[in-house]
PDB file of N, CA and C in Angstrom:
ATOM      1  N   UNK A   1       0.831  -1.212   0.000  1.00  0.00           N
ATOM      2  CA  UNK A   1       0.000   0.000   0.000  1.00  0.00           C
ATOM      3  C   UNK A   1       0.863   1.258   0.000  1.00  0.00           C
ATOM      4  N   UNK A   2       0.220   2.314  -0.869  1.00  0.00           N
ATOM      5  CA  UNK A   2       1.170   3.055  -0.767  1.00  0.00           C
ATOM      6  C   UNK A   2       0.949   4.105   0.589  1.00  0.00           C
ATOM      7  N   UNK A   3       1.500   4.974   0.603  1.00  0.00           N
ATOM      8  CA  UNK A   3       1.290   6.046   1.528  1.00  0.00           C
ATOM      9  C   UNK A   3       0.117   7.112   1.960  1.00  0.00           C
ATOM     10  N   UNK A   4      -0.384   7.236   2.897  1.00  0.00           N
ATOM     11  CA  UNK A   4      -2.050   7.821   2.820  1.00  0.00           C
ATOM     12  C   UNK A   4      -1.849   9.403   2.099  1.00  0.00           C
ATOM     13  N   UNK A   5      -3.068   9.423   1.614  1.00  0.00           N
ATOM     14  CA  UNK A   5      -2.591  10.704   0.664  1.00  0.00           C
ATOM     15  C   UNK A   5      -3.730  11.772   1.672  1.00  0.00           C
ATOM     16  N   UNK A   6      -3.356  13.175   2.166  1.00  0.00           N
ATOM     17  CA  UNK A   6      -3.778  13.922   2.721  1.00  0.00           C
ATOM     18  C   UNK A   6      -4.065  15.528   2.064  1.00  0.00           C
ATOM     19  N   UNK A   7      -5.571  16.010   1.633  1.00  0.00           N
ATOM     20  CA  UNK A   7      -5.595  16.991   1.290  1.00  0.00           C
ATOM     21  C   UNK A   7      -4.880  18.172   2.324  1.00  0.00           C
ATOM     22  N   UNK A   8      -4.952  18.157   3.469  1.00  0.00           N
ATOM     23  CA  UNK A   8      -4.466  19.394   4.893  1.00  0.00           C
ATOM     24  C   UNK A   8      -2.625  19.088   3.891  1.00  0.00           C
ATOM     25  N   UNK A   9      -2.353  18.129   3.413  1.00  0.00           N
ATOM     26  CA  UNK A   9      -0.851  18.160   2.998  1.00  0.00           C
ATOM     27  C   UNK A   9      -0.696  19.375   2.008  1.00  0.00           C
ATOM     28  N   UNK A  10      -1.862  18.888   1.015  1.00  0.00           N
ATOM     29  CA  UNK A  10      -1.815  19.577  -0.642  1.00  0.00           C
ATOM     30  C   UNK A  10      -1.624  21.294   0.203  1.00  0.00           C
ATOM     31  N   UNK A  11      -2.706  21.429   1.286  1.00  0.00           N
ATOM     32  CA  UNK A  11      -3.299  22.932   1.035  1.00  0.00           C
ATOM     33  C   UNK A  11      -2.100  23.700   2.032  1.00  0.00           C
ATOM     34  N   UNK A  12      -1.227  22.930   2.865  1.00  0.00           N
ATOM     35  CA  UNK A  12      -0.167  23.937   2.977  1.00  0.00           C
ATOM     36  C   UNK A  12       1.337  23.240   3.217  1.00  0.00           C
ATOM     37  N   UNK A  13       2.281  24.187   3.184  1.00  0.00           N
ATOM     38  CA  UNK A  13       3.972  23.758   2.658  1.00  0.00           C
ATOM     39  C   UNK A  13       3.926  23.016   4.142  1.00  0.00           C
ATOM     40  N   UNK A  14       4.854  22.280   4.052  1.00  0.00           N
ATOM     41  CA  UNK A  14       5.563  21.562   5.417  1.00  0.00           C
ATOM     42  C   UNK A  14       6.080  22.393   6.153  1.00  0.00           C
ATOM     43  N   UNK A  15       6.347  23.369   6.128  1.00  0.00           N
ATOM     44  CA  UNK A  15       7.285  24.381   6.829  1.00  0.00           C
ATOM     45  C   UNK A  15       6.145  25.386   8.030  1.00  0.00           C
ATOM     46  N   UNK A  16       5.070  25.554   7.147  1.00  0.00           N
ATOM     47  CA  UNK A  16       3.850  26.234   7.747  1.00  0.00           C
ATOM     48  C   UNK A  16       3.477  24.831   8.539  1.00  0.00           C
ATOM     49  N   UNK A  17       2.985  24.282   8.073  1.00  0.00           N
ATOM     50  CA  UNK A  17       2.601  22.732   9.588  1.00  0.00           C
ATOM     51  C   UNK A  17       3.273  23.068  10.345  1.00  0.00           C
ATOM     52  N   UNK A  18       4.685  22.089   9.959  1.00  0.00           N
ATOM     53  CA  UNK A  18       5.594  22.412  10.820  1.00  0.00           C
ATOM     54  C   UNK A  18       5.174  23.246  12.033  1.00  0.00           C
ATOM     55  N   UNK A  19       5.689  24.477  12.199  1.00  0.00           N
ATOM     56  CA  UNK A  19       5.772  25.769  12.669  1.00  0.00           C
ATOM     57  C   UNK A  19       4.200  25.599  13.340  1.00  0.00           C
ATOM     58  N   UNK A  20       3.260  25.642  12.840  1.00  0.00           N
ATOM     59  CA  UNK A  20       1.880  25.145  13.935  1.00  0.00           C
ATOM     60  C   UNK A  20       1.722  24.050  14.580  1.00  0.00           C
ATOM     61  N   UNK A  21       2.514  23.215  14.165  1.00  0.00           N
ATOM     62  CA  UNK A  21       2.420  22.181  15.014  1.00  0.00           C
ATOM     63  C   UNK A  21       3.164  22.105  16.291  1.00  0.00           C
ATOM     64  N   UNK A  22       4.354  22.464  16.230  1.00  0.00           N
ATOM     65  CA  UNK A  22       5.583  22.813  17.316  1.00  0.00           C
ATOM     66  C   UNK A  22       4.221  23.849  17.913  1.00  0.00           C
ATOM     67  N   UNK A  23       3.766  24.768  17.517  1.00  0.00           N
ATOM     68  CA  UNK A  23       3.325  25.468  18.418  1.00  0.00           C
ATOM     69  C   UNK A  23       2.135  25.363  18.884  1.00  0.00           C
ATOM     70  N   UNK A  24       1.451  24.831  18.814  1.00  0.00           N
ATOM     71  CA  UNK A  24       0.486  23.999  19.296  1.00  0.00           C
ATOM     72  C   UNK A  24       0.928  22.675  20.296  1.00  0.00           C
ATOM     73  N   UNK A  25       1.508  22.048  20.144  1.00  0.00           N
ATOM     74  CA  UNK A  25       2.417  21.583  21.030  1.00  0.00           C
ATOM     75  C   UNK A  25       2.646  21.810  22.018  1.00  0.00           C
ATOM     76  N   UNK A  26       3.281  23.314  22.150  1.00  0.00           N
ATOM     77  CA  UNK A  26       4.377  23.868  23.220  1.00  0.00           C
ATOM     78  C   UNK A  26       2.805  24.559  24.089  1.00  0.00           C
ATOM     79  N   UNK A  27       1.904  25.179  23.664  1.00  0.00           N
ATOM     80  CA  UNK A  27       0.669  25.911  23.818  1.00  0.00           C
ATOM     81  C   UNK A  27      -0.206  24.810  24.668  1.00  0.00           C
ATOM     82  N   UNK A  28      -0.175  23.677  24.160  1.00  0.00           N
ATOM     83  CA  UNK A  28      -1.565  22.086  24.480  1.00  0.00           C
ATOM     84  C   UNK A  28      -0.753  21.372  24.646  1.00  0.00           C
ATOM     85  N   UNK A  29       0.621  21.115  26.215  1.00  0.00           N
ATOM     86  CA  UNK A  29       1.186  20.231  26.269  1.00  0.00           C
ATOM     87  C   UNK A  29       0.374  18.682  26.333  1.00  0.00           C
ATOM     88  N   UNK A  30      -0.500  18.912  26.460  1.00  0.00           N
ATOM     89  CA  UNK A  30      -1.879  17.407  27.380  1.00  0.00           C
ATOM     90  C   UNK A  30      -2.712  17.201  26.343  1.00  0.00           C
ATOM     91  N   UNK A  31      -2.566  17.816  24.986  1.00  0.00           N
ATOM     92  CA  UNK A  31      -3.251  17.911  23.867  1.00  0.00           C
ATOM     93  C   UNK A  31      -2.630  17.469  22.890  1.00  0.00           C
ATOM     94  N   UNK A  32      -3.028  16.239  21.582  1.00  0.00           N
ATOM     95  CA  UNK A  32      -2.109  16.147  20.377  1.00  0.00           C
ATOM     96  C   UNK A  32      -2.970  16.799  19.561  1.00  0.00           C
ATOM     97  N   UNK A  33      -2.343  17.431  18.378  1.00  0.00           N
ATOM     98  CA  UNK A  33      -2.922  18.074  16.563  1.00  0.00           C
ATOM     99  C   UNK A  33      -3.461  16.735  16.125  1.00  0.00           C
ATOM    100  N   UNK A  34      -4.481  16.400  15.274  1.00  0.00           N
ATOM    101  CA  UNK A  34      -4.596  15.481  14.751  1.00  0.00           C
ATOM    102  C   UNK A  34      -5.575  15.851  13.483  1.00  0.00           C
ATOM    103  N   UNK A  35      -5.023  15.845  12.243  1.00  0.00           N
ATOM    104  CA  UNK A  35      -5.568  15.692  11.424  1.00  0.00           C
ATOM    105  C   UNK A  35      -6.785  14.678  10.964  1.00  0.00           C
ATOM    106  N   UNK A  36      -7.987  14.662  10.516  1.00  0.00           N
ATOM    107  CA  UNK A  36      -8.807  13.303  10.237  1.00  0.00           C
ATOM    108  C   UNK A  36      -9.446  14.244   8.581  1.00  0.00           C
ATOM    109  N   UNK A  37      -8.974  13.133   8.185  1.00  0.00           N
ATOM    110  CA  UNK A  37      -9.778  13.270   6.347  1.00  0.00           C
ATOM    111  C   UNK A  37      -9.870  11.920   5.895  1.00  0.00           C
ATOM    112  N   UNK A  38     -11.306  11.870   5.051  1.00  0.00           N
ATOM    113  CA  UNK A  38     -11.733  10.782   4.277  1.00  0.00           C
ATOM    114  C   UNK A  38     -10.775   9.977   3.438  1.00  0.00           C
ATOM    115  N   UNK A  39     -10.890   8.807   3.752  1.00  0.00           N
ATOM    116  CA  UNK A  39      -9.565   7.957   2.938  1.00  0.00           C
ATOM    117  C   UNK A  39     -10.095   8.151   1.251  1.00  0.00           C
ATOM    118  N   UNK A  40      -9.490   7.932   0.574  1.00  0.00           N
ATOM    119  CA  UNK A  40      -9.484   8.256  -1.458  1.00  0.00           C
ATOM    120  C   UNK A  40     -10.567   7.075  -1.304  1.00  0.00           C
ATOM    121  N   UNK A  41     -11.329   7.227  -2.364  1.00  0.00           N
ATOM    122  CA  UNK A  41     -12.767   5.744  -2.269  1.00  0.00           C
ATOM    123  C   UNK A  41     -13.874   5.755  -1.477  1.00  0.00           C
ATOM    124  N   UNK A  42     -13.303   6.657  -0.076  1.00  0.00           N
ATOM    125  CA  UNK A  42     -14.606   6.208   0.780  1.00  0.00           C
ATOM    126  C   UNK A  42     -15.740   6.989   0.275  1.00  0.00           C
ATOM    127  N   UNK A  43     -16.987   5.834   0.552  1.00  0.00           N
ATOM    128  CA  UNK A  43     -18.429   6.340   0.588  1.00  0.00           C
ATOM    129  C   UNK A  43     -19.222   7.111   1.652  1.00  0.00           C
ATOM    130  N   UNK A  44     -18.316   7.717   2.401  1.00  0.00           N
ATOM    131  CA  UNK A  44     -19.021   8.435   3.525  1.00  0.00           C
ATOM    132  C   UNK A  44     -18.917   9.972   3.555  1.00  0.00           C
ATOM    133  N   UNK A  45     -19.780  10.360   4.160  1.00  0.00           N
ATOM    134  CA  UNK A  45     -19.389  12.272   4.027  1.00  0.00           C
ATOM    135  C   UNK A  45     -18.257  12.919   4.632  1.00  0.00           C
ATOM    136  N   UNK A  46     -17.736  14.262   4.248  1.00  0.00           N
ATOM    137  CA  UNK A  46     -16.966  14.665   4.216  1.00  0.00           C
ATOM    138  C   UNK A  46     -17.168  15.416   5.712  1.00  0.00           C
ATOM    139  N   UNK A  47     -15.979  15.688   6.387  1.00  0.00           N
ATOM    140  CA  UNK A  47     -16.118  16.129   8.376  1.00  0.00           C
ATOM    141  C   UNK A  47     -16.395  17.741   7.861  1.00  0.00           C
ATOM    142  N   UNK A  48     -17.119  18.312   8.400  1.00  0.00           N
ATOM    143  CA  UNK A  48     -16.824  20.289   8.468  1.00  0.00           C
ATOM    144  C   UNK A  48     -15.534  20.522   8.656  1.00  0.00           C
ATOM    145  N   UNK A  49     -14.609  19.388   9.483  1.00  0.00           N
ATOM    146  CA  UNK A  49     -13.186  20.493   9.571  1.00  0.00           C
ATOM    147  C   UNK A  49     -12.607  19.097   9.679  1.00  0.00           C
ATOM    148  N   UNK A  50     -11.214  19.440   9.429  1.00  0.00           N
ATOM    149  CA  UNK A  50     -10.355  18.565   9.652  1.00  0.00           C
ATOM    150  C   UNK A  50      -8.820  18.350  10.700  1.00  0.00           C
ATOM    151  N   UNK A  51      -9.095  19.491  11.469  1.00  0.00           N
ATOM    152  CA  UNK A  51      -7.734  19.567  12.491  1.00  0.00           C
ATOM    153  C   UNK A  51      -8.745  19.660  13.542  1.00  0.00           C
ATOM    154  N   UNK A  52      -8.041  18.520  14.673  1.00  0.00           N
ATOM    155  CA  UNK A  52      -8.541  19.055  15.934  1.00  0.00           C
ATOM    156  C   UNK A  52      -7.181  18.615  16.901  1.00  0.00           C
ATOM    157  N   UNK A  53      -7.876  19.227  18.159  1.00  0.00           N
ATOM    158  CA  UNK A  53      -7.079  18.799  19.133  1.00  0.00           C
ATOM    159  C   UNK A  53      -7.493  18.240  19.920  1.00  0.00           C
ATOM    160  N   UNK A  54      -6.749  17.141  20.204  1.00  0.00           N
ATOM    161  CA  UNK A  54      -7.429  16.013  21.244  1.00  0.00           C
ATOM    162  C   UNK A  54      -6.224  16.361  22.735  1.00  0.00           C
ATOM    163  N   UNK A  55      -7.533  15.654  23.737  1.00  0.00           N
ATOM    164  CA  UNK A  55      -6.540  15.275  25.039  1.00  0.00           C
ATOM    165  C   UNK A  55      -5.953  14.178  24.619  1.00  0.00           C
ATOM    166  N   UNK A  56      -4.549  14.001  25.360  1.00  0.00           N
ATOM    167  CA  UNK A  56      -3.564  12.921  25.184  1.00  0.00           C
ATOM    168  C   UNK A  56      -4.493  11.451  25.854  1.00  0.00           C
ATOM    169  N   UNK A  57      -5.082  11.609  27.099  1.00  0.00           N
ATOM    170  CA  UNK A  57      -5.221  10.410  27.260  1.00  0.00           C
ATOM    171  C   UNK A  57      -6.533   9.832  26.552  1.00  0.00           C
ATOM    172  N   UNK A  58      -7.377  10.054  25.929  1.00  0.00           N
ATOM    173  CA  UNK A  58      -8.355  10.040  25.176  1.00  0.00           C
ATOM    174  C   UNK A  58      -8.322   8.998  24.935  1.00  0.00           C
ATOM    175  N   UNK A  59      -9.133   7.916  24.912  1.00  0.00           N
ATOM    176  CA  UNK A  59      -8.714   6.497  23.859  1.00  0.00           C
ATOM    177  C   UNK A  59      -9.320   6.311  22.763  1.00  0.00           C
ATOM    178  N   UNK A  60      -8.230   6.095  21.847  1.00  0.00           N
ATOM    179  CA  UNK A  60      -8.544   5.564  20.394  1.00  0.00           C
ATOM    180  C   UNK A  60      -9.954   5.360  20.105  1.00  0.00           C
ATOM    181  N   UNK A  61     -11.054   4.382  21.010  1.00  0.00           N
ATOM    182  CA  UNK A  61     -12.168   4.265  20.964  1.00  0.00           C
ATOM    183  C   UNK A  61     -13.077   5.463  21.080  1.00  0.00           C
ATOM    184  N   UNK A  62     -12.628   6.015  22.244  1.00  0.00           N
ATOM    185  CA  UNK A  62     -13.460   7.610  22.540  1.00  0.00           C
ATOM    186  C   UNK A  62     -13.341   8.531  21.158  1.00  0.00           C
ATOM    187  N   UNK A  63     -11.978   8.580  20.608  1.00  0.00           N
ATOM    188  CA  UNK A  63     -11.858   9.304  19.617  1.00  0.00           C
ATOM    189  C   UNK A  63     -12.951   8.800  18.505  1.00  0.00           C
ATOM    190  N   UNK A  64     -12.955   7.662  18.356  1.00  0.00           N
ATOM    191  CA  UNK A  64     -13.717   6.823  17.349  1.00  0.00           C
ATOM    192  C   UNK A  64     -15.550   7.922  17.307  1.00  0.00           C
ATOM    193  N   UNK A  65     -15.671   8.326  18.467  1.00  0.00           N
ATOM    194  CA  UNK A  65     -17.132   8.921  18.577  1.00  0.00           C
ATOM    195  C   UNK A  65     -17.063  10.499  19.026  1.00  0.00           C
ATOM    196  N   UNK A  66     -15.977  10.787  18.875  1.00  0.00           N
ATOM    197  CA  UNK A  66     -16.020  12.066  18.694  1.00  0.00           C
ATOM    198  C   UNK A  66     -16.373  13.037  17.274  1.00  0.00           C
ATOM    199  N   UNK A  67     -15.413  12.526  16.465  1.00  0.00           N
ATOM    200  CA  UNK A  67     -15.778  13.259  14.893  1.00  0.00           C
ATOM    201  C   UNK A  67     -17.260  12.611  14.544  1.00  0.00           C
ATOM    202  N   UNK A  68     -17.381  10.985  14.764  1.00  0.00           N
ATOM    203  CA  UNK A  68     -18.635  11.091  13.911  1.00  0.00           C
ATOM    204  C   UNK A  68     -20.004  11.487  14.191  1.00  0.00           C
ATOM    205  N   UNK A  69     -20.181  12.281  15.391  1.00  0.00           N
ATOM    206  CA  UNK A  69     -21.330  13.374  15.569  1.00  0.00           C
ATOM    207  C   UNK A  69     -21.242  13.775  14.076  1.00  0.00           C
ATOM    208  N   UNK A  70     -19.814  14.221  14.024  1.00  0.00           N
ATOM    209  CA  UNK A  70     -19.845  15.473  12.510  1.00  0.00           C
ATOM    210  C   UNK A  70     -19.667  14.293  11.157  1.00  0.00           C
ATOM    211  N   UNK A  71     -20.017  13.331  11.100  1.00  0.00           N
ATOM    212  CA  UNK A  71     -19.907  12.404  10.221  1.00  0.00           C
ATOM    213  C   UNK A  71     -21.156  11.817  10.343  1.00  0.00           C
ATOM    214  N   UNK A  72     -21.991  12.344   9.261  1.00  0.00           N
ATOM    215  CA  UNK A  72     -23.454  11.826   9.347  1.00  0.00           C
ATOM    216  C   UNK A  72     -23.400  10.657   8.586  1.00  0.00           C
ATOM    217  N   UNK A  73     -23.730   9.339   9.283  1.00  0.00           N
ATOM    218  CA  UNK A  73     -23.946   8.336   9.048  1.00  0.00           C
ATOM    219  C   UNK A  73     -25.026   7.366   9.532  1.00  0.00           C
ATOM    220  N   UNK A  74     -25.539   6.564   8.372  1.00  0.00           N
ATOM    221  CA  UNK A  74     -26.523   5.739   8.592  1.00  0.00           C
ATOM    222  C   UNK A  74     -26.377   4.931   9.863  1.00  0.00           C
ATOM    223  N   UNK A  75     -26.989   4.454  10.621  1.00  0.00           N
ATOM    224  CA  UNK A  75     -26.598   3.323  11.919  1.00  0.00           C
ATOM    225  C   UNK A  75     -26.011   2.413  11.554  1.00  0.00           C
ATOM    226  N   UNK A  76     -26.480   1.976  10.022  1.00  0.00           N
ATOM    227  CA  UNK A  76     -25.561   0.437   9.331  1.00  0.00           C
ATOM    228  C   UNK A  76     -24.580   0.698   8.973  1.00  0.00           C
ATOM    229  N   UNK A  77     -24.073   1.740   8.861  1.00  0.00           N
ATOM    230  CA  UNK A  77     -22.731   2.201   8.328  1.00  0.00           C
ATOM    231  C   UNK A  77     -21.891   2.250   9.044  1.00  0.00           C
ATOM    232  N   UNK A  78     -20.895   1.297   9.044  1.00  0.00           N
ATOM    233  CA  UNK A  78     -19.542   1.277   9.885  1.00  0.00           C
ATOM    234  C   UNK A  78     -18.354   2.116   9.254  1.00  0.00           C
ATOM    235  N   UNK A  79     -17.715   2.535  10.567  1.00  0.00           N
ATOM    236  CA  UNK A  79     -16.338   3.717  10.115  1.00  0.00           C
ATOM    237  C   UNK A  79     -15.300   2.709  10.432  1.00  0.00           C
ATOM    238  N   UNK A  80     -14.200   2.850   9.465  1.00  0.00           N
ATOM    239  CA  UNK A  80     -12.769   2.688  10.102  1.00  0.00           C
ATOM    240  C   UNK A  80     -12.002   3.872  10.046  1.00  0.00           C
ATOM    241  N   UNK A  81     -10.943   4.229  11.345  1.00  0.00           N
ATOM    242  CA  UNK A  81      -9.814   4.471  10.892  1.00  0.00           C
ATOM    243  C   UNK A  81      -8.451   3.997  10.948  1.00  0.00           C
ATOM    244  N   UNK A  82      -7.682   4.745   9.908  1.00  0.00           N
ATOM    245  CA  UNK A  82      -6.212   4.321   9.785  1.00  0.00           C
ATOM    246  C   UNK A  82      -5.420   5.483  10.395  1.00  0.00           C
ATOM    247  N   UNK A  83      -4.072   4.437  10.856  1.00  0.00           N
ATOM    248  CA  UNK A  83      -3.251   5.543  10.965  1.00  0.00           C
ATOM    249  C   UNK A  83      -2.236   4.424  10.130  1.00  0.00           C
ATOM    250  N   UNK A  84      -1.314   5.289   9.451  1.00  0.00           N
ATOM    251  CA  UNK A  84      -0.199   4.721   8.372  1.00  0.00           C
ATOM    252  C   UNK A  84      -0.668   3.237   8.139  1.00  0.00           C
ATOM    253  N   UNK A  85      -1.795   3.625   7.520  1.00  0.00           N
ATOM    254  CA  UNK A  85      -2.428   2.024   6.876  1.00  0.00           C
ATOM    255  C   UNK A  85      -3.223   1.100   7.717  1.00  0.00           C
ATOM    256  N   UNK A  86      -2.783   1.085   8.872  1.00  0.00           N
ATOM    257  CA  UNK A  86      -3.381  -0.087   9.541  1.00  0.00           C
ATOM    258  C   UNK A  86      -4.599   0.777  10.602  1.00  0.00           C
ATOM    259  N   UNK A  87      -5.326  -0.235  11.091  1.00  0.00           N
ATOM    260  CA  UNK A  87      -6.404   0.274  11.937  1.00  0.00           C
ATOM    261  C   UNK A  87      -5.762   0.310  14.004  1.00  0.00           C
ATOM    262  N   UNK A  88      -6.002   1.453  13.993  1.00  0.00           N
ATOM    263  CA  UNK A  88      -5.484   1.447  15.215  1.00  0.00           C
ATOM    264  C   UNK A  88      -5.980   1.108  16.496  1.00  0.00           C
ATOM    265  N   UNK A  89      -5.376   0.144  17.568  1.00  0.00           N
ATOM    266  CA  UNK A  89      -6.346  -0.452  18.876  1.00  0.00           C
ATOM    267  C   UNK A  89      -7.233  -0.188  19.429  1.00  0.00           C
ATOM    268  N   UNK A  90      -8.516  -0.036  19.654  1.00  0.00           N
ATOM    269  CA  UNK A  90      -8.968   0.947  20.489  1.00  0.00           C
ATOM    270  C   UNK A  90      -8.991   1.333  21.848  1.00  0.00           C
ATOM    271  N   UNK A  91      -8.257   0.760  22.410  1.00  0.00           N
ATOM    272  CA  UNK A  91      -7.428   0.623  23.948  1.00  0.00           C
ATOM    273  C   UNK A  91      -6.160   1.453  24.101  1.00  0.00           C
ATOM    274  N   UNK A  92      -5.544   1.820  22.967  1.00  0.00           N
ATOM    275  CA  UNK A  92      -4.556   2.993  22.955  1.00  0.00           C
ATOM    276  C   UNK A  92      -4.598   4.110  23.622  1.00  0.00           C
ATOM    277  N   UNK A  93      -3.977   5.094  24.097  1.00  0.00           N
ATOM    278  CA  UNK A  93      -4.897   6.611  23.856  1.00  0.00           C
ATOM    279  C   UNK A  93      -4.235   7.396  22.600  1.00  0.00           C
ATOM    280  N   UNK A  94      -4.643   8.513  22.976  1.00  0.00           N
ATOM    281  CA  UNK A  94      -4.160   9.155  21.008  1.00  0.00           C
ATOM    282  C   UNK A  94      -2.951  10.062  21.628  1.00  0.00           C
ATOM    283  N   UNK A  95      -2.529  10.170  23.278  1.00  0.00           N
ATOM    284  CA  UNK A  95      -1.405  10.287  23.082  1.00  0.00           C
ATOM    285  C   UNK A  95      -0.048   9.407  22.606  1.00  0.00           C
ATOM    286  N   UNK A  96      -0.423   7.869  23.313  1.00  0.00           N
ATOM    287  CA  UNK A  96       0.729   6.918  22.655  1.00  0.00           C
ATOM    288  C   UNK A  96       0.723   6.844  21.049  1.00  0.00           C
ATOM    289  N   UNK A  97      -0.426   6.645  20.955  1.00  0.00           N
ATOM    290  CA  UNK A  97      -0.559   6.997  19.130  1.00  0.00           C
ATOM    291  C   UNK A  97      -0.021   7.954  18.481  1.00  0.00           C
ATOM    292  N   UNK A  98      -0.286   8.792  19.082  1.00  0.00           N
ATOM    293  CA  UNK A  98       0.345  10.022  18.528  1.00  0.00           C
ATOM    294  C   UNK A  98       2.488   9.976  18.632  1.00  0.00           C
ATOM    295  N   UNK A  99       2.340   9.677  19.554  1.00  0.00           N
ATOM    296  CA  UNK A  99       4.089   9.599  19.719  1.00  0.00           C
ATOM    297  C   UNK A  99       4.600   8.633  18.794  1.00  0.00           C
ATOM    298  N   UNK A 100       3.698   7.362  18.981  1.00  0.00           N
ATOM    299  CA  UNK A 100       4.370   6.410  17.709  1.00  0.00           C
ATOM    300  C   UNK A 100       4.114   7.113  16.486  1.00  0.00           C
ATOM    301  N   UNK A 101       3.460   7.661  16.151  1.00  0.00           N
ATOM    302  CA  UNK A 101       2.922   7.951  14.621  1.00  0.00           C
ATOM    303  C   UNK A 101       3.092   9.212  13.878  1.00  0.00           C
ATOM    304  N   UNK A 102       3.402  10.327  15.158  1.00  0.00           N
ATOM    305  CA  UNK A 102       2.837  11.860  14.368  1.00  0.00           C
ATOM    306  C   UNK A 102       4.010  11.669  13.457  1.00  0.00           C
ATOM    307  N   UNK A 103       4.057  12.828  12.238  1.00  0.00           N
ATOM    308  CA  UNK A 103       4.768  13.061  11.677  1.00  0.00           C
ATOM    309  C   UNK A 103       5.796  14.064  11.647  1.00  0.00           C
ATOM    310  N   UNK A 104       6.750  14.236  10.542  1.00  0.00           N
ATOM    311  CA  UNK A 104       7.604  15.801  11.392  1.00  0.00           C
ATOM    312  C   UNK A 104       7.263  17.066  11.469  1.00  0.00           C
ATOM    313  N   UNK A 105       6.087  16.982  11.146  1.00  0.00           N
ATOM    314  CA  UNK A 105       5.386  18.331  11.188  1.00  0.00           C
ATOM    315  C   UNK A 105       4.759  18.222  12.349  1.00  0.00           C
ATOM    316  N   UNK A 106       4.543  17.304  13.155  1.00  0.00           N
ATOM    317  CA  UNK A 106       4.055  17.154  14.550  1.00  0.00           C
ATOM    318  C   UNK A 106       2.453  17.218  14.444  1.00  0.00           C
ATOM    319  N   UNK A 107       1.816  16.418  13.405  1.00  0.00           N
ATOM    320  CA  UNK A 107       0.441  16.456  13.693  1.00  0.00           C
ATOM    321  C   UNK A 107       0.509  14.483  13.033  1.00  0.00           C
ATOM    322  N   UNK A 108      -0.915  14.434  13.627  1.00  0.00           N
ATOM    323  CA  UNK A 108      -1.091  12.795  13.756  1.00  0.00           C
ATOM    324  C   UNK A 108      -2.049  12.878  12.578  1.00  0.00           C
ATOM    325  N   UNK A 109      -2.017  11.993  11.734  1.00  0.00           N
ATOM    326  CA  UNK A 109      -2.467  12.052  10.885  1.00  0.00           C
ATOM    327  C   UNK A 109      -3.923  10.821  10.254  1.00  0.00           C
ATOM    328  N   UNK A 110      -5.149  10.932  10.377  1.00  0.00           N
ATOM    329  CA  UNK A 110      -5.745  10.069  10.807  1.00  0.00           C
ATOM    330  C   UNK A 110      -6.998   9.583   9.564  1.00  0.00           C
ATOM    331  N   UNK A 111      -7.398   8.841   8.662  1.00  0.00           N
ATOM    332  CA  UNK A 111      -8.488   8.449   7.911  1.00  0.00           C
ATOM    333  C   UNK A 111      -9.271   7.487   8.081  1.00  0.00           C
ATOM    334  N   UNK A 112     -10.545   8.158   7.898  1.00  0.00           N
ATOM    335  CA  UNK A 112     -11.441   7.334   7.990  1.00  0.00           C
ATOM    336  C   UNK A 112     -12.074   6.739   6.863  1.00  0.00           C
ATOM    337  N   UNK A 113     -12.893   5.448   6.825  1.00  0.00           N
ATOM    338  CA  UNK A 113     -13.695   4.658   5.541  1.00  0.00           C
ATOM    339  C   UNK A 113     -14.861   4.087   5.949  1.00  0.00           C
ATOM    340  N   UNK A 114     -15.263   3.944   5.208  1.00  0.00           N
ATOM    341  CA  UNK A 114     -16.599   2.775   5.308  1.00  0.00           C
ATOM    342  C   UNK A 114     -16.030   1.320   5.170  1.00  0.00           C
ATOM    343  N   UNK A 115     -14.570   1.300   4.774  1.00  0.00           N
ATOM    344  CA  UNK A 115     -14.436  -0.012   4.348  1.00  0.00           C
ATOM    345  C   UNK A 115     -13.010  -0.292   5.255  1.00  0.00           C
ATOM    346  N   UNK A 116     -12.874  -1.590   5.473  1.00  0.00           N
ATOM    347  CA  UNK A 116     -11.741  -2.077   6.676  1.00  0.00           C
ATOM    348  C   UNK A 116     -10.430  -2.153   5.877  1.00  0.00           C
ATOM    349  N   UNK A 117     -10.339  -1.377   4.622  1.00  0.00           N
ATOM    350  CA  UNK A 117      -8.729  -1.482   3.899  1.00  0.00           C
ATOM    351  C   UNK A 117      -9.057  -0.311   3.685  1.00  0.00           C
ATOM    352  N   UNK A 118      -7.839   0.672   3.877  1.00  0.00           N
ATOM    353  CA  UNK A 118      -7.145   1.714   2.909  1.00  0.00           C
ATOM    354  C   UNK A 118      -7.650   2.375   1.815  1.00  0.00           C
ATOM    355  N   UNK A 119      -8.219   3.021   0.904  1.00  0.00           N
ATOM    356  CA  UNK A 119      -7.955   3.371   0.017  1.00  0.00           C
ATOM    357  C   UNK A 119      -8.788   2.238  -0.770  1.00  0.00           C
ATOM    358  N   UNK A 120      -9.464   1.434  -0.083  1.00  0.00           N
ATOM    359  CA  UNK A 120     -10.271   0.208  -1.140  1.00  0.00           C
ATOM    360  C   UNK A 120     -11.468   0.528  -1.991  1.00  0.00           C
TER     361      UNK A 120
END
């Protein structure tokens, strides 16, 4: 699989992340950046926004029902997300996640699907 492809990438330079992310950071020590956008394929609607900030100890699961208030979906409709491809524990919190995963721009980078692969 290749690499998750992120519009928040297209719409600004690495250098600008960067630089918000460190500072957001230094600002929300107890807080990670986390990006969430629709994986390429999926059949589900698009979030109103796509950066938030989470508490560190939050778990993966909790996170799971936070955005999809803003993700109108049928009851039969199941979400996944990925982080770098794979689906992440839901016993984690999104601070360990975040440490294994963010990127060097210091935001975590997160997609969701209707479907349990990638980009399927």
């Amino acid at each position: 699989p290749g690499s998750m492809k992120f519009q928040y990438k297209e719409d600004h330079p690495f250098e600008y992340r960067k630089k918000e992310g460190e500072k957001i950071r230094k600002k929300y020590p107890d807080r990670v950046p986390v990006i969430v956008e629709k994986a390429p394929k999926a059949r589900v609607p698009d979030l109103d926004k796509r950066k938030y900030l989470v508490p560190s100890d939050l778990t993966v699961g909790q996170f799971y029902f936070s955005p999809p208030q803003r993700i109108h979906l049928r009851p039969e409709d199941a979400l996944f997300f990925f982080v770098n491809n794979t689906i992440p524990p839901t016993s984690a919190t999104m601070g360990q996640l975040y440490e294994d995963n963010h990127e060097e721009d210091y935001f975590l980078y997160v997609a969701y699907s209707d479907e349990s692969v990638y980009g399927k």
